[in-house]
C-alpha atoms as a PDB file:
ATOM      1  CA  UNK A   1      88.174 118.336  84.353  1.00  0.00           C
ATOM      2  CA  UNK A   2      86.797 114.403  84.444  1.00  0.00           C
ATOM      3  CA  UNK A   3      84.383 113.638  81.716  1.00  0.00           C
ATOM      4  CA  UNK A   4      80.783 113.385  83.132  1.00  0.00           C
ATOM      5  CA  UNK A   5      78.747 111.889  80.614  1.00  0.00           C
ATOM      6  CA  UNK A   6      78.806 108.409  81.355  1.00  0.00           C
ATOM      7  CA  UNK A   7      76.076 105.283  80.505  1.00  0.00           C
ATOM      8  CA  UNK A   8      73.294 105.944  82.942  1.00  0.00           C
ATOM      9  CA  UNK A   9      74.221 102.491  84.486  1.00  0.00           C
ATOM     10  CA  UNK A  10      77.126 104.048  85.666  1.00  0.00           C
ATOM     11  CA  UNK A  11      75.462 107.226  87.899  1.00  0.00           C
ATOM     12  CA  UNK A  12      74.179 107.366  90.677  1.00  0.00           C
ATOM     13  CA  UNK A  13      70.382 107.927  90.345  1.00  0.00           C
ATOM     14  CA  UNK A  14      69.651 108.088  94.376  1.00  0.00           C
ATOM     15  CA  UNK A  15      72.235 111.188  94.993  1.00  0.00           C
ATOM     16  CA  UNK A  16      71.015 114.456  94.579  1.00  0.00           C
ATOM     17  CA  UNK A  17      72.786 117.478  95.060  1.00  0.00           C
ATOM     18  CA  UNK A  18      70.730 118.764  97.607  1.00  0.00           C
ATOM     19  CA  UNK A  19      70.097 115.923 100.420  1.00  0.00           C
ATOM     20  CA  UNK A  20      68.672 117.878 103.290  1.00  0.00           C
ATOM     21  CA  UNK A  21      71.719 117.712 105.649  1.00  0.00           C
ATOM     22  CA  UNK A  22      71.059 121.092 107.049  1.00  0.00           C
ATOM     23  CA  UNK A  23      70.872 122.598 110.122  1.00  0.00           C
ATOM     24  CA  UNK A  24      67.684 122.153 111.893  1.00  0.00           C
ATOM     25  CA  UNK A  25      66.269 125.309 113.544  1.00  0.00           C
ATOM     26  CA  UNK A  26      68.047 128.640 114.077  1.00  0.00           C
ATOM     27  CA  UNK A  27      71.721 129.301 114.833  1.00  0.00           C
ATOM     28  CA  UNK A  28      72.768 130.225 118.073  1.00  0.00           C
ATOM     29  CA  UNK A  29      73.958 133.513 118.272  1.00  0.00           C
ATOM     30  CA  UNK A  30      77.437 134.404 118.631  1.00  0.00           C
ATOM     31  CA  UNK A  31      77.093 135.664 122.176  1.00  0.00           C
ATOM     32  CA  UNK A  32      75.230 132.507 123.548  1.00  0.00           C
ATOM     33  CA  UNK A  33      78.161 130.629 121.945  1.00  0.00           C
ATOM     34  CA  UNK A  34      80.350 132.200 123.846  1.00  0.00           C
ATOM     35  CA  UNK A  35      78.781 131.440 127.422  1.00  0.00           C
ATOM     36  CA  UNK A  36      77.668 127.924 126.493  1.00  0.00           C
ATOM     37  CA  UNK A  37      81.010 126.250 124.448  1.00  0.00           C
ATOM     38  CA  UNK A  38      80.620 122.874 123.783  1.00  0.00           C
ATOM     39  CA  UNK A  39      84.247 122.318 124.217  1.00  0.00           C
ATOM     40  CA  UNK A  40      86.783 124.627 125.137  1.00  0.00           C
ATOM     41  CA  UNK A  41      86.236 127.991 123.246  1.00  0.00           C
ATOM     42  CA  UNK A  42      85.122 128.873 120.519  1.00  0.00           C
ATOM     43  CA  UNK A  43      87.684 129.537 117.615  1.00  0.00           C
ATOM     44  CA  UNK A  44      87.709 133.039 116.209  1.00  0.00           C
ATOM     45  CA  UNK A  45      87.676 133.085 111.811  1.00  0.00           C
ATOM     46  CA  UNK A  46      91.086 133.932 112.167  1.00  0.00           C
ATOM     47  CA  UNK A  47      92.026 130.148 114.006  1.00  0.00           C
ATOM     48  CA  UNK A  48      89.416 128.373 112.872  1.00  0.00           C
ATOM     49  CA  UNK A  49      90.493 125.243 110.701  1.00  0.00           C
ATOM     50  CA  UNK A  50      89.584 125.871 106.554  1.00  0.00           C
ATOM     51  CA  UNK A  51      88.775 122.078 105.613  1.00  0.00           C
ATOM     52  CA  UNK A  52      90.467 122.090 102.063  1.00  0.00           C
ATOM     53  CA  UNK A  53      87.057 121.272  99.534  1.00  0.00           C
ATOM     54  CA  UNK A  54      88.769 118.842  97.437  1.00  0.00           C
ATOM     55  CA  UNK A  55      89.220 116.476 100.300  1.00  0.00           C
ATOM     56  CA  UNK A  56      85.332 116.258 100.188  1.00  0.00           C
ATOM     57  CA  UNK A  57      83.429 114.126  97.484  1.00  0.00           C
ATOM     58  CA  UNK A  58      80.561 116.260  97.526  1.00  0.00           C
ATOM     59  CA  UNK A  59      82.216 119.409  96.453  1.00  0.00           C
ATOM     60  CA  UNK A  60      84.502 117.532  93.686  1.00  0.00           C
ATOM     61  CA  UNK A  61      81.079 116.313  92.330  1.00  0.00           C
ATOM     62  CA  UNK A  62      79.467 119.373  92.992  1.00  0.00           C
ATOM     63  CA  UNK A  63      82.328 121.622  91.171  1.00  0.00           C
ATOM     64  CA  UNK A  64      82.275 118.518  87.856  1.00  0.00           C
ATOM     65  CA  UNK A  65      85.754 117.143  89.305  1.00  0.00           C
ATOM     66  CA  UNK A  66      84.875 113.178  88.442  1.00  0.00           C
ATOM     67  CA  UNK A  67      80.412 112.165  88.616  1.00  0.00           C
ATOM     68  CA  UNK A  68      78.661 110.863  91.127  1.00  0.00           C
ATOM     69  CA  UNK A  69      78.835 107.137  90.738  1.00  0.00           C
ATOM     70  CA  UNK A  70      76.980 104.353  92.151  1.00  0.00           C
ATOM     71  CA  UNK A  71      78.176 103.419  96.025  1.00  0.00           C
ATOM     72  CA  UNK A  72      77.761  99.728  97.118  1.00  0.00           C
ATOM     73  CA  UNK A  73      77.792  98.222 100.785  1.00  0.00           C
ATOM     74  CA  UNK A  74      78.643  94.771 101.350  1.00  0.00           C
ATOM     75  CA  UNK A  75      78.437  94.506 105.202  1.00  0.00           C
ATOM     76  CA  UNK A  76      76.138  91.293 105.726  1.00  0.00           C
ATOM     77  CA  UNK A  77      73.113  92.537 107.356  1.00  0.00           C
ATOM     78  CA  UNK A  78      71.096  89.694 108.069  1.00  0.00           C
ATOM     79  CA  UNK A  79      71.173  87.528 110.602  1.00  0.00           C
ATOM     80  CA  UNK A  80      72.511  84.004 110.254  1.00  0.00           C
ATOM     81  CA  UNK A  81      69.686  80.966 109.943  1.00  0.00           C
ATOM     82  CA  UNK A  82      70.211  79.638 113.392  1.00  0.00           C
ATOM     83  CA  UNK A  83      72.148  82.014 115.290  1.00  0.00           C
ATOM     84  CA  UNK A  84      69.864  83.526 117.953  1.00  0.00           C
ATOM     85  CA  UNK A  85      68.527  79.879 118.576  1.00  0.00           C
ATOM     86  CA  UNK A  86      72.147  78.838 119.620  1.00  0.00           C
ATOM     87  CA  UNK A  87      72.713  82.091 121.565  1.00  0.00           C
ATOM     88  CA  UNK A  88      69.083  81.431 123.548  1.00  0.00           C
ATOM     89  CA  UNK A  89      70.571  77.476 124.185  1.00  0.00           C
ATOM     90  CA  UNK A  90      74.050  78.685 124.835  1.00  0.00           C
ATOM     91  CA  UNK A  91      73.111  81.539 127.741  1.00  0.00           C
ATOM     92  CA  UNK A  92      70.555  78.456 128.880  1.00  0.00           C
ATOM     93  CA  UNK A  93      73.976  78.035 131.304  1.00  0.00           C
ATOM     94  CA  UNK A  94      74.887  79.664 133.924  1.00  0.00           C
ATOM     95  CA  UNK A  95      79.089  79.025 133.954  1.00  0.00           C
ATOM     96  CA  UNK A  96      78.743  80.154 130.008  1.00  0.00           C
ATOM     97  CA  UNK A  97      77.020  83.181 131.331  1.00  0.00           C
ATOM     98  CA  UNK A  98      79.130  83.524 134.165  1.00  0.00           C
ATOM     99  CA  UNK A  99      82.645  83.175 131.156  1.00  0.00           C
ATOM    100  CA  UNK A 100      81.513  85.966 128.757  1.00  0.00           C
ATOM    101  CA  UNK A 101      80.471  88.310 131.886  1.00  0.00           C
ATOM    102  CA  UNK A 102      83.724  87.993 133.088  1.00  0.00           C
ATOM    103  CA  UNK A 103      85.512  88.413 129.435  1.00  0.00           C
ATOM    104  CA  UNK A 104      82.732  91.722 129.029  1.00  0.00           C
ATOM    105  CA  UNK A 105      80.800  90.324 126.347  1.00  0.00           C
ATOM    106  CA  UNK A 106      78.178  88.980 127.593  1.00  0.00           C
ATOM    107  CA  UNK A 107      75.683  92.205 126.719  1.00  0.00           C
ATOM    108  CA  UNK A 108      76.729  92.195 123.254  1.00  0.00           C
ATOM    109  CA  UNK A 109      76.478  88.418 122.183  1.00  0.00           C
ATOM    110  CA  UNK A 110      72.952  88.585 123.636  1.00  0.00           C
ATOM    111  CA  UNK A 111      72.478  91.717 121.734  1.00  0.00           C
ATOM    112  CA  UNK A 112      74.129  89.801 118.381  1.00  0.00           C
ATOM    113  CA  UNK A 113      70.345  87.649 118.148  1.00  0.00           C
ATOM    114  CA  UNK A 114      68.483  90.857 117.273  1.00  0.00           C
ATOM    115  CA  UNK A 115      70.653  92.602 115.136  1.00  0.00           C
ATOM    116  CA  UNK A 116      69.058  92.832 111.708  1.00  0.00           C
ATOM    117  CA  UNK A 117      70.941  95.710 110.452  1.00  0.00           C
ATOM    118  CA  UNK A 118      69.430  97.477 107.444  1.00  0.00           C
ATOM    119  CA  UNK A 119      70.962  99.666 105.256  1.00  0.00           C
ATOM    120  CA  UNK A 120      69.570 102.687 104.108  1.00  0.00           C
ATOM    121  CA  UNK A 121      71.752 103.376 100.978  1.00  0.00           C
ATOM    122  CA  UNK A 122      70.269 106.305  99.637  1.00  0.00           C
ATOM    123  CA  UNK A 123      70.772 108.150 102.974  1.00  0.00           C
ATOM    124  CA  UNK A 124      74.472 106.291 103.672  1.00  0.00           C
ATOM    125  CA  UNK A 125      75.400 107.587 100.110  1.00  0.00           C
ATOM    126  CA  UNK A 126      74.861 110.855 100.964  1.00  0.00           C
ATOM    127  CA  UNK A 127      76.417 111.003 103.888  1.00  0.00           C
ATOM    128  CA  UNK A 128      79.413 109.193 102.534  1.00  0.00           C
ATOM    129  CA  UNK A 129      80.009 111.607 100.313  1.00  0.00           C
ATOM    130  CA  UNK A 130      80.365 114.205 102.334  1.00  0.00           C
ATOM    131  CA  UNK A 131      83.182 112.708 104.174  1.00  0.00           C
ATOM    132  CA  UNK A 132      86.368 114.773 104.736  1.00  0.00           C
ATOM    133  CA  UNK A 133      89.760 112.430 104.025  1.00  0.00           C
ATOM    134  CA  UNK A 134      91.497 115.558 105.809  1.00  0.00           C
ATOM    135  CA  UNK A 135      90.163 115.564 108.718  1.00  0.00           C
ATOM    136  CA  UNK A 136      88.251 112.405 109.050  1.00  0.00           C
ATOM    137  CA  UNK A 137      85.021 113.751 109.881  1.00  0.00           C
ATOM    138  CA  UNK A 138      81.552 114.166 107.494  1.00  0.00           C
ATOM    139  CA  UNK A 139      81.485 117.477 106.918  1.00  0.00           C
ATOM    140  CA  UNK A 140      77.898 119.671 106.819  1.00  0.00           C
ATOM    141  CA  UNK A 141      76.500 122.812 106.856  1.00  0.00           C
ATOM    142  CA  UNK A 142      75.796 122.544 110.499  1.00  0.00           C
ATOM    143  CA  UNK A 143      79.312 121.259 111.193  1.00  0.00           C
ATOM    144  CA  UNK A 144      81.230 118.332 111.671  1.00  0.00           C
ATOM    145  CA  UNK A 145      80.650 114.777 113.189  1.00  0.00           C
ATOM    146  CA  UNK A 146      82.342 111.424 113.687  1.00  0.00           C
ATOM    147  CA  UNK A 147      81.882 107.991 114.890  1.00  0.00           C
ATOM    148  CA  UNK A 148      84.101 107.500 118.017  1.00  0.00           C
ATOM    149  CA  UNK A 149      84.484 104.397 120.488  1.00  0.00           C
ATOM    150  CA  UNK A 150      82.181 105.511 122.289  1.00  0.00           C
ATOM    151  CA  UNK A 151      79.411 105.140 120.294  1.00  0.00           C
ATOM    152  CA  UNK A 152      80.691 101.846 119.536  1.00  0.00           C
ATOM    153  CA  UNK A 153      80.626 100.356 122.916  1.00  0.00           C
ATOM    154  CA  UNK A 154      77.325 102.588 123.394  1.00  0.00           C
ATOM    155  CA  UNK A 155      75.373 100.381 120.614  1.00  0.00           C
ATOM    156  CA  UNK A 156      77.460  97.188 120.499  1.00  0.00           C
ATOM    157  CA  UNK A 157      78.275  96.830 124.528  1.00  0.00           C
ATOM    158  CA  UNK A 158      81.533  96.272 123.281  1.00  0.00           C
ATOM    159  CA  UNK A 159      84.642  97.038 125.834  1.00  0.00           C
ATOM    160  CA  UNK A 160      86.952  99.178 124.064  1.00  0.00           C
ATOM    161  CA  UNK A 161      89.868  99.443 126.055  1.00  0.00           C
ATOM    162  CA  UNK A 162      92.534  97.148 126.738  1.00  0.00           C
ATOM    163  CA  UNK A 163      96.318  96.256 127.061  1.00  0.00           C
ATOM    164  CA  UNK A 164      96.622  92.945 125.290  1.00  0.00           C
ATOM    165  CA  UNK A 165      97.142  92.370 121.640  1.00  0.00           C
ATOM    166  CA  UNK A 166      94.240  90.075 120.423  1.00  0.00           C
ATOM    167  CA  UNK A 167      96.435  88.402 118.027  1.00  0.00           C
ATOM    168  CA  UNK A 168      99.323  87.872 120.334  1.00  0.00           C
ATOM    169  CA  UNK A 169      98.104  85.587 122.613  1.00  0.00           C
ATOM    170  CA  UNK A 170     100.231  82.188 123.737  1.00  0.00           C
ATOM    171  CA  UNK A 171      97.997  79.252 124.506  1.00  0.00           C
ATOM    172  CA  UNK A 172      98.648  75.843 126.137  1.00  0.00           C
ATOM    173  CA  UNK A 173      99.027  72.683 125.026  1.00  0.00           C
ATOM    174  CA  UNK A 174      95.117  71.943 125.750  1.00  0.00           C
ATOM    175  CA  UNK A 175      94.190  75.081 123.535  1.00  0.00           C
ATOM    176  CA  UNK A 176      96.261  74.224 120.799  1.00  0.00           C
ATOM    177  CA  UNK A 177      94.423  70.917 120.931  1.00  0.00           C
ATOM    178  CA  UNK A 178      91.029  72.973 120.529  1.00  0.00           C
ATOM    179  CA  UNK A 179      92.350  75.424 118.073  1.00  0.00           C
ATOM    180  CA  UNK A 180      92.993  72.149 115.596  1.00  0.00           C
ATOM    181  CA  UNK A 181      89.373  71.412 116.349  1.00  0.00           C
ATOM    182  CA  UNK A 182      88.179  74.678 115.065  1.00  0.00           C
ATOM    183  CA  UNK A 183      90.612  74.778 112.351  1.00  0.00           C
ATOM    184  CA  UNK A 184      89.215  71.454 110.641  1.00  0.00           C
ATOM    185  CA  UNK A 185      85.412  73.104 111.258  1.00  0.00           C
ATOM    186  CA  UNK A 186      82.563  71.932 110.136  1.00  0.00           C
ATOM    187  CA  UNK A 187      82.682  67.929 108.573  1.00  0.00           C
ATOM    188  CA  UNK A 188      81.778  69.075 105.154  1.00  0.00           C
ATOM    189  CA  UNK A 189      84.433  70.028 102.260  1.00  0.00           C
ATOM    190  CA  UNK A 190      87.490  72.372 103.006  1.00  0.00           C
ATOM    191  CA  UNK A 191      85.990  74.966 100.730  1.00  0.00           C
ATOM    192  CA  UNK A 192      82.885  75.328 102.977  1.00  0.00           C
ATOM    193  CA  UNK A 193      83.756  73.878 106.423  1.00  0.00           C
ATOM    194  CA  UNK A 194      84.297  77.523 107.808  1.00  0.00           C
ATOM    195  CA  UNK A 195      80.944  79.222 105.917  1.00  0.00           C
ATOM    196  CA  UNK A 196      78.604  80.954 109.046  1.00  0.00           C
ATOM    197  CA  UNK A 197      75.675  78.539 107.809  1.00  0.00           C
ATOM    198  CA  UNK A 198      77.569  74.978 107.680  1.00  0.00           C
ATOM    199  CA  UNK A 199      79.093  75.842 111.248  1.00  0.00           C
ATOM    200  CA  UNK A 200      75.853  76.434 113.506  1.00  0.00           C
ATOM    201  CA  UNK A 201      74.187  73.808 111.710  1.00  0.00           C
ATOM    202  CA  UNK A 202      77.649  71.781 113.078  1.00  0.00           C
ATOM    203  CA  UNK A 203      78.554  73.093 116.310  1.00  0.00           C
ATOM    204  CA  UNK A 204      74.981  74.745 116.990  1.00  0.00           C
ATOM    205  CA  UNK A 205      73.690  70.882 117.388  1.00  0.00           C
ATOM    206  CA  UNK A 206      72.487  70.740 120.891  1.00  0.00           C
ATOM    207  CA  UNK A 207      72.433  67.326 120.370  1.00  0.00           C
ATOM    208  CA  UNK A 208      76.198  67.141 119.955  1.00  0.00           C
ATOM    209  CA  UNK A 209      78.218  67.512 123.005  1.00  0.00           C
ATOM    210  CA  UNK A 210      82.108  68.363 121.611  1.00  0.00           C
ATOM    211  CA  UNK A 211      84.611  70.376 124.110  1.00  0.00           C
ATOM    212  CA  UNK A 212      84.420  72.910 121.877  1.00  0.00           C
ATOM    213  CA  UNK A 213      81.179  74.062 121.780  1.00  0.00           C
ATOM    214  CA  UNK A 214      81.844  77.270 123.491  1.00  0.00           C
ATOM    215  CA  UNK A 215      84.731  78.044 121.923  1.00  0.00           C
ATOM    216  CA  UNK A 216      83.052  78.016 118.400  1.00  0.00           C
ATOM    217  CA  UNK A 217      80.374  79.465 119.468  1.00  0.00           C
ATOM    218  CA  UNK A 218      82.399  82.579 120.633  1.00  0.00           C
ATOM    219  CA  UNK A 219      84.310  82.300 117.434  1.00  0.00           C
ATOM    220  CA  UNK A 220      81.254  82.375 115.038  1.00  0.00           C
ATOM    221  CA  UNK A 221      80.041  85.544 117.469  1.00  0.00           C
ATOM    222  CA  UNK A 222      83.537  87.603 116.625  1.00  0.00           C
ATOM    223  CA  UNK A 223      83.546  86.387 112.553  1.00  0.00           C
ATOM    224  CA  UNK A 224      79.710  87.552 112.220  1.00  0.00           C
ATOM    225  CA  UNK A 225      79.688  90.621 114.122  1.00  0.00           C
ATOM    226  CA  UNK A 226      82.911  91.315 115.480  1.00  0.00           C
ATOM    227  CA  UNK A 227      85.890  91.281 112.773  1.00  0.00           C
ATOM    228  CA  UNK A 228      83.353  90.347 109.898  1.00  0.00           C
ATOM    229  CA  UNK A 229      85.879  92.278 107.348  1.00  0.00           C
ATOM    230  CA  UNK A 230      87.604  89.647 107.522  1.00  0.00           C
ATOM    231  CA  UNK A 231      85.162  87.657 105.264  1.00  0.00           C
ATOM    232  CA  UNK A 232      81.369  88.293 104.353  1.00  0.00           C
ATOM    233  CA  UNK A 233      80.178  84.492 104.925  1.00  0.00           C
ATOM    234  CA  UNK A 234      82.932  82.167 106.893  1.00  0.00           C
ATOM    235  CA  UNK A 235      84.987  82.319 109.493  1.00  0.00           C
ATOM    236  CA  UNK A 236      89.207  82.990 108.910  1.00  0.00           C
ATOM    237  CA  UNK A 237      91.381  81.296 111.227  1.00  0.00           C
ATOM    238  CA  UNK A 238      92.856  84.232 112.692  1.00  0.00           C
ATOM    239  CA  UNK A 239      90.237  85.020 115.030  1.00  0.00           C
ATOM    240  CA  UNK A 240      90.082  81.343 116.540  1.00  0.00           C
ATOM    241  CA  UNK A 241      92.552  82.264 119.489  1.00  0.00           C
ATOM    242  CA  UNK A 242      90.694  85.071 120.310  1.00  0.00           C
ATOM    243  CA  UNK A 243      87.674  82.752 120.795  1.00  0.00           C
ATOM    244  CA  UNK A 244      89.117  79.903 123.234  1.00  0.00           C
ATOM    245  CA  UNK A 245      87.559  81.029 126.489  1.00  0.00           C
END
């Protein structure tokens, strides 16, 4: 068994063994079960599934396997000085409008100038901890539950389906031109000519007309919201094809 009795910088303080994940309201009885199924049947204790316990956080903390330790989210939450005045100029235009409704994205870079995420971490480290790395679910005393695509496209208006590979894409000779562009970013040192705050003040310029405007404006859209594990404050190359309309 793991030693527990580490510096009190080192636990947790906001986890608690009991976090109030529990069923709301009374179970529904066996019978009703049976005539309502949410999907399929229901499984009888002989079928149903035993999630092993030691796949499960919780229970390794809760049986004094290793201590609850300090959790830590780095997703960046706020939103970018400048971005929903360039997305309010940008969808000023009517054949930009017309580009991302066509490419399905139209809902969610509109969306992108409200979203202020932010994060509850005492509740996300509870919940975290009760995630299952057998069977990929959090696991609670009411049952089980996911994210899933759907909710995805439900609160991003994200498309989620597809036959192209986004990083497989051959351009032409004009969009290698722009893709140079974007490379070299903003005119400021090579260290910070990609950071999210150096770019819109660059390319966000209404007062600067360059032919690839839209294309960096898509580009800081799928760095910042999109594919932002790629980096917590600049843009990485890699998703510049992606954003060449």
């Amino acid at each position: 068994m793991a030693s527990i009795n580490l510096p009190p910088i080192m636990l947790d303080h906001l986890y608690s063994m009991d976090d109030d994940l529990k069923a709301e309201g009374p179970l529904l009885l066996l019978e009703d079960v049976r005539k309502n199924p949410v999907v399929g049947d229901e499984p009888s204790l002989e079928t149903a599934p035993v999630i092993n316990p030691a796949s499960i956080s919780k229970c390794c903390i809760e049986k004094g396997l290793f201590p609850a330790v300090p959790l830590f989210f780095q997703y960046p939450c706020s939103i970018s000085k400048g971005w929903s005045e360039w997305v309010h100029c940008e969808l000023r235009d009517p054949s930009t409008c017309n580009i991302l409704r066509r490419a399905q994205v139209l809902d969610a870079i509109f969306l992108s100038k409200l979203w202020d995420i932010h994060i509850e971490a005492k509740m996300l480290r509870h919940v975290v901890r009760r995630w299952s790395t057998a069977t990929h679910t959090f696991v609670c005393s009411w049952g089980e539950f996911t994210p899933t695509l759907e909710d995805v496209a439900n609160i991003s208006r994200l498309p989620v389906c597809g036959d192209r590979s986004p990083f497989g894409i051959a351009l032409t000779p004009e969009e290698i031109d722009s893709l140079a562009v974007l490379r070299r970013g903003a005119p400021t040192s090579p260290s910070t000519s990609l950071r999210f705050s150096n770019w819109i003040q660059y390319f966000g310029d209404a007062n600067r007309q360059s032919p690839c405007r839209l294309a960096a404006f898509i580009a800081l859209w799928l760095g910042r919201f999109v594919l932002c594990d790629f980096s917590q404050d600049c843009l990485h190359e890699r998703i510049f094809p992606l954003a060449l309309p």
